[in-house]
N, C-alpha and C. Protein backbone atom coordinates (compact mmCIF):
# COMPACT_ATOMS: atom_id res chain seq x y z
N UNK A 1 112.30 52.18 58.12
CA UNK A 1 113.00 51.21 58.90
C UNK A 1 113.19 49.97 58.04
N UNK A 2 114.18 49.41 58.25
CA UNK A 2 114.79 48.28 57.23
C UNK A 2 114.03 47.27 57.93
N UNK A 3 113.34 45.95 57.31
CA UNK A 3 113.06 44.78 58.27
C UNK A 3 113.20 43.70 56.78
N UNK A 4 113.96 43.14 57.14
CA UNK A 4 114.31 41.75 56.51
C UNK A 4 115.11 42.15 55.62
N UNK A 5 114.62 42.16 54.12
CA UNK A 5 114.91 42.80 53.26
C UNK A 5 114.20 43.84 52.31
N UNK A 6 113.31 44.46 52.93
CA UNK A 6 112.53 45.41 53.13
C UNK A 6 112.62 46.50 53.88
N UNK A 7 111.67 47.11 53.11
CA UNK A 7 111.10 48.48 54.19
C UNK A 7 109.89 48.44 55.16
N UNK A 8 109.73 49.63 56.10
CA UNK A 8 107.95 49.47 56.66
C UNK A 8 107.62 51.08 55.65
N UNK A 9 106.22 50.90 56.27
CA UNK A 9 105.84 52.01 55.84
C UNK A 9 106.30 53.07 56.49
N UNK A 10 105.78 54.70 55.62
CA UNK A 10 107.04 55.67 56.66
C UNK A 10 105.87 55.79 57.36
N UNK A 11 106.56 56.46 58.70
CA UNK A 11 105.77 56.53 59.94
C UNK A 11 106.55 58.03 60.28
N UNK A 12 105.10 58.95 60.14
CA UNK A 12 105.78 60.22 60.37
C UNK A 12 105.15 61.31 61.96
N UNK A 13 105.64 61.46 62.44
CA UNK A 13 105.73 62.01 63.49
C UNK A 13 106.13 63.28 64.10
N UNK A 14 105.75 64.08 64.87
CA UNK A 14 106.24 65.22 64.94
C UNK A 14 107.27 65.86 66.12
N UNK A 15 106.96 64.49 66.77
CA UNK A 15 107.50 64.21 67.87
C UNK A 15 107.63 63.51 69.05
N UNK A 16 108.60 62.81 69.83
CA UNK A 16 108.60 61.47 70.20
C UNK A 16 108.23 60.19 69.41
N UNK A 17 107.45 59.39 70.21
CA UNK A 17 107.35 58.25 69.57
C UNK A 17 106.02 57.56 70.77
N UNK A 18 105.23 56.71 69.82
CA UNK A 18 104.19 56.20 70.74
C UNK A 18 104.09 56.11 72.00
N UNK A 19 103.58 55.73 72.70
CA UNK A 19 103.46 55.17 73.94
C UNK A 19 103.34 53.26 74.01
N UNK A 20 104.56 53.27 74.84
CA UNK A 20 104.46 51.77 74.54
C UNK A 20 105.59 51.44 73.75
N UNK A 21 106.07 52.27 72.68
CA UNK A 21 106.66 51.75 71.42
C UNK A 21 107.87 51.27 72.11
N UNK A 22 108.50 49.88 71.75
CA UNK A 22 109.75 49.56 72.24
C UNK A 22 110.88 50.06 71.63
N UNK A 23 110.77 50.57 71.12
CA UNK A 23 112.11 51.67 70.50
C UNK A 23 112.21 52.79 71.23
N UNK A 24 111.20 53.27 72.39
CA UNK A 24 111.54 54.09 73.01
C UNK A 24 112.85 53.95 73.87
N UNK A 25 112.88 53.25 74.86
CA UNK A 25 113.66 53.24 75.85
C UNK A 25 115.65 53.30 75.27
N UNK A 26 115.36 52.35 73.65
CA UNK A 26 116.33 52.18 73.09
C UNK A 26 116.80 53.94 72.49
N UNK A 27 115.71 54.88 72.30
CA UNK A 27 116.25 56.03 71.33
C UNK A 27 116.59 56.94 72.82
N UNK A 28 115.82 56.73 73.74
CA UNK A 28 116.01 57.70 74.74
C UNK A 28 117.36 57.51 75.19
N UNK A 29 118.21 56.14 75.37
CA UNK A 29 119.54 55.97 75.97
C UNK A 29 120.37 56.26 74.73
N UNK A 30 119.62 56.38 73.60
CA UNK A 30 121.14 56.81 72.24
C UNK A 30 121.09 58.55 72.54
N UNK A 31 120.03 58.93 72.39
CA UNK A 31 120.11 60.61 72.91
C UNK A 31 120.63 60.50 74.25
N UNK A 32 120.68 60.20 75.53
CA UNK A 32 121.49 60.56 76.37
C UNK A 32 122.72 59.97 76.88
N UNK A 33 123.42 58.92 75.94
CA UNK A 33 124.88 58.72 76.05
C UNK A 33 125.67 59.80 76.59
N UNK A 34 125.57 60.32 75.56
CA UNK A 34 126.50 61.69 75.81
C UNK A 34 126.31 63.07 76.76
N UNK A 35 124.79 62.89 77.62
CA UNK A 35 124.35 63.60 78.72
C UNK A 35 125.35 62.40 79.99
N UNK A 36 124.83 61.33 79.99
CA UNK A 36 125.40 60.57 81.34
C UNK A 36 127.11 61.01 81.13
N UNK A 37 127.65 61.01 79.65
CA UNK A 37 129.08 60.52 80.27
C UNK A 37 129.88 61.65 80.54
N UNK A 38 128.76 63.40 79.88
CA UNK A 38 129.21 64.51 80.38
C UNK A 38 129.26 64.39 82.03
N UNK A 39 128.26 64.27 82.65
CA UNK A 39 127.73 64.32 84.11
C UNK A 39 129.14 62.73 84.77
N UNK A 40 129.49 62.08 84.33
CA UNK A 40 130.07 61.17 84.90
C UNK A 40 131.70 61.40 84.64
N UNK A 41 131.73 61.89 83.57
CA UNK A 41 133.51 63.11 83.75
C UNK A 41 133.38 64.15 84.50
N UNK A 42 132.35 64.62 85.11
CA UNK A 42 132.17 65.34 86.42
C UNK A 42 132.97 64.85 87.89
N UNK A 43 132.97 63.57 87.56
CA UNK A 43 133.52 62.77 88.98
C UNK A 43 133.14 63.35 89.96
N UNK A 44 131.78 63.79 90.16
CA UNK A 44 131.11 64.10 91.74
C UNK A 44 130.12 63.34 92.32
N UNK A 45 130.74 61.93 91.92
CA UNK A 45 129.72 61.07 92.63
C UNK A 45 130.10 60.15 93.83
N UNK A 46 129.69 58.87 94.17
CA UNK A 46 129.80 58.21 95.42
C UNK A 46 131.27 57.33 95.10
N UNK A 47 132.03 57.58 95.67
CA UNK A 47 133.36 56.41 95.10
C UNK A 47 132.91 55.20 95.55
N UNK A 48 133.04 54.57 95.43
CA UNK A 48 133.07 52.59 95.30
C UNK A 48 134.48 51.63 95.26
N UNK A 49 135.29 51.13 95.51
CA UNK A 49 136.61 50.94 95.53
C UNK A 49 137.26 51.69 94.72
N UNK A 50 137.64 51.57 93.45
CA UNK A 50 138.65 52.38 92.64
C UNK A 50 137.44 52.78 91.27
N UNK A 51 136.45 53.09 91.30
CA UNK A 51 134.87 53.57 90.74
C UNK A 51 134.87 54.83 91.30
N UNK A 52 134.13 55.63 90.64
CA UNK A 52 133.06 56.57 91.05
C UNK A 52 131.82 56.06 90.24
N UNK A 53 130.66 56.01 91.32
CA UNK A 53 129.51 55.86 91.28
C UNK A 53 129.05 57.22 90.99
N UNK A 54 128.46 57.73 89.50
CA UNK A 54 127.96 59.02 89.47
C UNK A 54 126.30 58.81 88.82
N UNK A 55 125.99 57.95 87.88
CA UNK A 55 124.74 58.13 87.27
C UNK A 55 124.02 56.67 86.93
N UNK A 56 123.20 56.30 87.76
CA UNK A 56 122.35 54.81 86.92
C UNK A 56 121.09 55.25 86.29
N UNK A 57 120.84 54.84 84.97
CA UNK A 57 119.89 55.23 84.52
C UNK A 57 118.66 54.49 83.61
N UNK A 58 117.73 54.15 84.05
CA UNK A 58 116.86 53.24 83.51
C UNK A 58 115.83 53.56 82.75
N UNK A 59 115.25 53.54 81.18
CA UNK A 59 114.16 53.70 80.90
C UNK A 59 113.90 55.26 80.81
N UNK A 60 113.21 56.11 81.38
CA UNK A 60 113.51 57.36 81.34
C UNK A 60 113.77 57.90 82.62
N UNK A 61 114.49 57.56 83.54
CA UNK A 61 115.17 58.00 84.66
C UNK A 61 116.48 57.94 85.00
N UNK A 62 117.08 58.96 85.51
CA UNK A 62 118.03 58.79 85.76
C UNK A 62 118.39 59.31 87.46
N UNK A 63 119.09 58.40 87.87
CA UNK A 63 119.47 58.51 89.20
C UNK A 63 120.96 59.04 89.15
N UNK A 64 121.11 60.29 90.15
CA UNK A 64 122.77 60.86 89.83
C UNK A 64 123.05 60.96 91.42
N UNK A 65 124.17 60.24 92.07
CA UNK A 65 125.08 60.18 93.13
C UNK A 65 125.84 61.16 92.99
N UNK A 66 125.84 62.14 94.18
CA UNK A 66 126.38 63.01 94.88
C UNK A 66 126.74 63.07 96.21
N UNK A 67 127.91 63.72 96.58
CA UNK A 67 128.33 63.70 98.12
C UNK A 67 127.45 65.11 98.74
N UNK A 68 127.09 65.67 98.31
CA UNK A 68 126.30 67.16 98.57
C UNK A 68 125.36 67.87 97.67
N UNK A 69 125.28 68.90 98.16
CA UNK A 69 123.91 69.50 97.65
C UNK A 69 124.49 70.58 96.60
N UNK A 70 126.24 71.18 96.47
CA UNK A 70 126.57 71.64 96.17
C UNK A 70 126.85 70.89 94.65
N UNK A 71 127.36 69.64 94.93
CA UNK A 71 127.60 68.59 93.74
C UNK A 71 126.37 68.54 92.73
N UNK A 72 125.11 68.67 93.49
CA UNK A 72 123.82 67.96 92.91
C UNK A 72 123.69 69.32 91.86
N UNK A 73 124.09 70.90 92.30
CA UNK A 73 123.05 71.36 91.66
C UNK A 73 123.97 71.42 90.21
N UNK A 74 125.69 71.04 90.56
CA UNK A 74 126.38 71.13 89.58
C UNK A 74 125.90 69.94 88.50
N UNK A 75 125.79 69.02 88.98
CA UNK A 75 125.10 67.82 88.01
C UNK A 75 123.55 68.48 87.82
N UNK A 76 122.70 68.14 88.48
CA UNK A 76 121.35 69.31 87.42
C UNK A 76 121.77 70.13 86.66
N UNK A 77 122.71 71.00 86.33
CA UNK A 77 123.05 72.03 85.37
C UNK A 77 123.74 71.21 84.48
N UNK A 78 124.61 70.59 84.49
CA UNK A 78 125.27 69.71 83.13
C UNK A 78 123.94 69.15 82.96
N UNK A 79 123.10 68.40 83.47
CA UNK A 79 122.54 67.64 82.44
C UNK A 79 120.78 68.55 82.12
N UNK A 80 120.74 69.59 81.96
CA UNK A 80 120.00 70.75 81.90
C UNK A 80 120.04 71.51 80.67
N UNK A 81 121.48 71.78 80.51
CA UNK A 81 122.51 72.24 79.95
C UNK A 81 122.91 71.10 78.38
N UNK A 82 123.23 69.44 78.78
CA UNK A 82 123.42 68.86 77.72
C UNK A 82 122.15 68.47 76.99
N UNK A 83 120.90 68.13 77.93
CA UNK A 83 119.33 68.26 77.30
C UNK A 83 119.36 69.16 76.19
N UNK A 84 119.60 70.50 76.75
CA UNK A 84 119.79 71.63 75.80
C UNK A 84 119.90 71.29 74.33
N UNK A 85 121.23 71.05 74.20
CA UNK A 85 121.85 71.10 73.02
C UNK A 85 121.19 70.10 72.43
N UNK A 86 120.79 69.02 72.47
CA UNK A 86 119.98 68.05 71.89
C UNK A 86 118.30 68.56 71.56
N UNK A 87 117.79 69.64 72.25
CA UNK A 87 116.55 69.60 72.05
C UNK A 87 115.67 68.90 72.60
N UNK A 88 116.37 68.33 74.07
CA UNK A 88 115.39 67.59 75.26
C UNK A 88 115.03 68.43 76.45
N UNK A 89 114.17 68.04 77.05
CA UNK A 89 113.98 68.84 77.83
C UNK A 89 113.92 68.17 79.15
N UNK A 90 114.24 68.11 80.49
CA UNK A 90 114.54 67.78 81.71
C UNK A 90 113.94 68.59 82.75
N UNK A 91 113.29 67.50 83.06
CA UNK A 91 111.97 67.83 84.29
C UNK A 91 112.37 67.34 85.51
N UNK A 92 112.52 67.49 86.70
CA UNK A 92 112.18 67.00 87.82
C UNK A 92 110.92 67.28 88.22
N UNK A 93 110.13 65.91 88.10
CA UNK A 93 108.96 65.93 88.86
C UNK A 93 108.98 64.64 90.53
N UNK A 94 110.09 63.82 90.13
CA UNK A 94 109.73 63.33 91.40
C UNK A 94 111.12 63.22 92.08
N UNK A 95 111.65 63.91 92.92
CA UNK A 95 112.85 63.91 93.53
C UNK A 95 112.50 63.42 95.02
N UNK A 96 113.42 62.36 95.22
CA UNK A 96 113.99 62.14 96.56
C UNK A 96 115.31 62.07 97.08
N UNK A 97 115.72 62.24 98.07
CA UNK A 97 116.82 62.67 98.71
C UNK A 97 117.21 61.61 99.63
N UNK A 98 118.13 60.65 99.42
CA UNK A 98 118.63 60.07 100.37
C UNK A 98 120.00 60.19 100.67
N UNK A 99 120.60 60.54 102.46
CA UNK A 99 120.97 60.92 102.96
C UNK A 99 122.11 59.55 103.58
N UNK A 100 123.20 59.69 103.63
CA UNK A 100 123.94 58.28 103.57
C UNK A 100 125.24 58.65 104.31
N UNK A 101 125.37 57.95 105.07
CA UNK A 101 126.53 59.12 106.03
C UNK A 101 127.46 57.47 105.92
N UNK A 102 128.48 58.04 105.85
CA UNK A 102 130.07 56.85 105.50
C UNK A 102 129.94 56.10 107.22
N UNK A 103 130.33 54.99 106.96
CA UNK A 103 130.22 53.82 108.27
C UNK A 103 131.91 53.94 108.62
């Protein structure tokens, strides 16, 4: 890593990165750019005036808007599927379901 006009020492790893390390959150959103914006050319999410609301994603979560259950499992498979190809792997361990009926 470059710092000033220098190097650090190498820092070798076999996989991921510390706990804590603030470069995490930054490497996790460069690896899944291209998972959110597959899943968000999906356009199966919540419209919003002239928006579709499909994916907010913070830190290592990601929240994906759907009108159904049929939509959802199509978004779990794209981003299942784009994990894939990168060599990530995608867990649901804590799912909730909220249910939102149009006013």
């Amino acid at each position: 890593m470059f710092v000033g006009d220098g190097t650090t020492k190498a820092l070798y790893l076999s996989q991921g990165v510390k706990q804590g390390c603030n470069l995490s959150p930054m490497l996790f959103n460069l690896f899944l750019v291209d998972v959110i914006n597959k899943v968000h050319n999906l356009r199966l999410g919540i419209p919003l005036g002239k928006d579709i609301i499909t994916v907010i994603s913070y830190a290592d979560d990601i929240i994906a808007f759907v009108k159904n259950i049929e939509d959802l499992k199509t978004v779990l498979e794209c981003i299942y599927s784009e994990c894939d190809k990168i060599n990530m792997k995608a867990g649901i361990y804590i799912m909730n379901f909220k249910f939102v009926q149009k006013l």
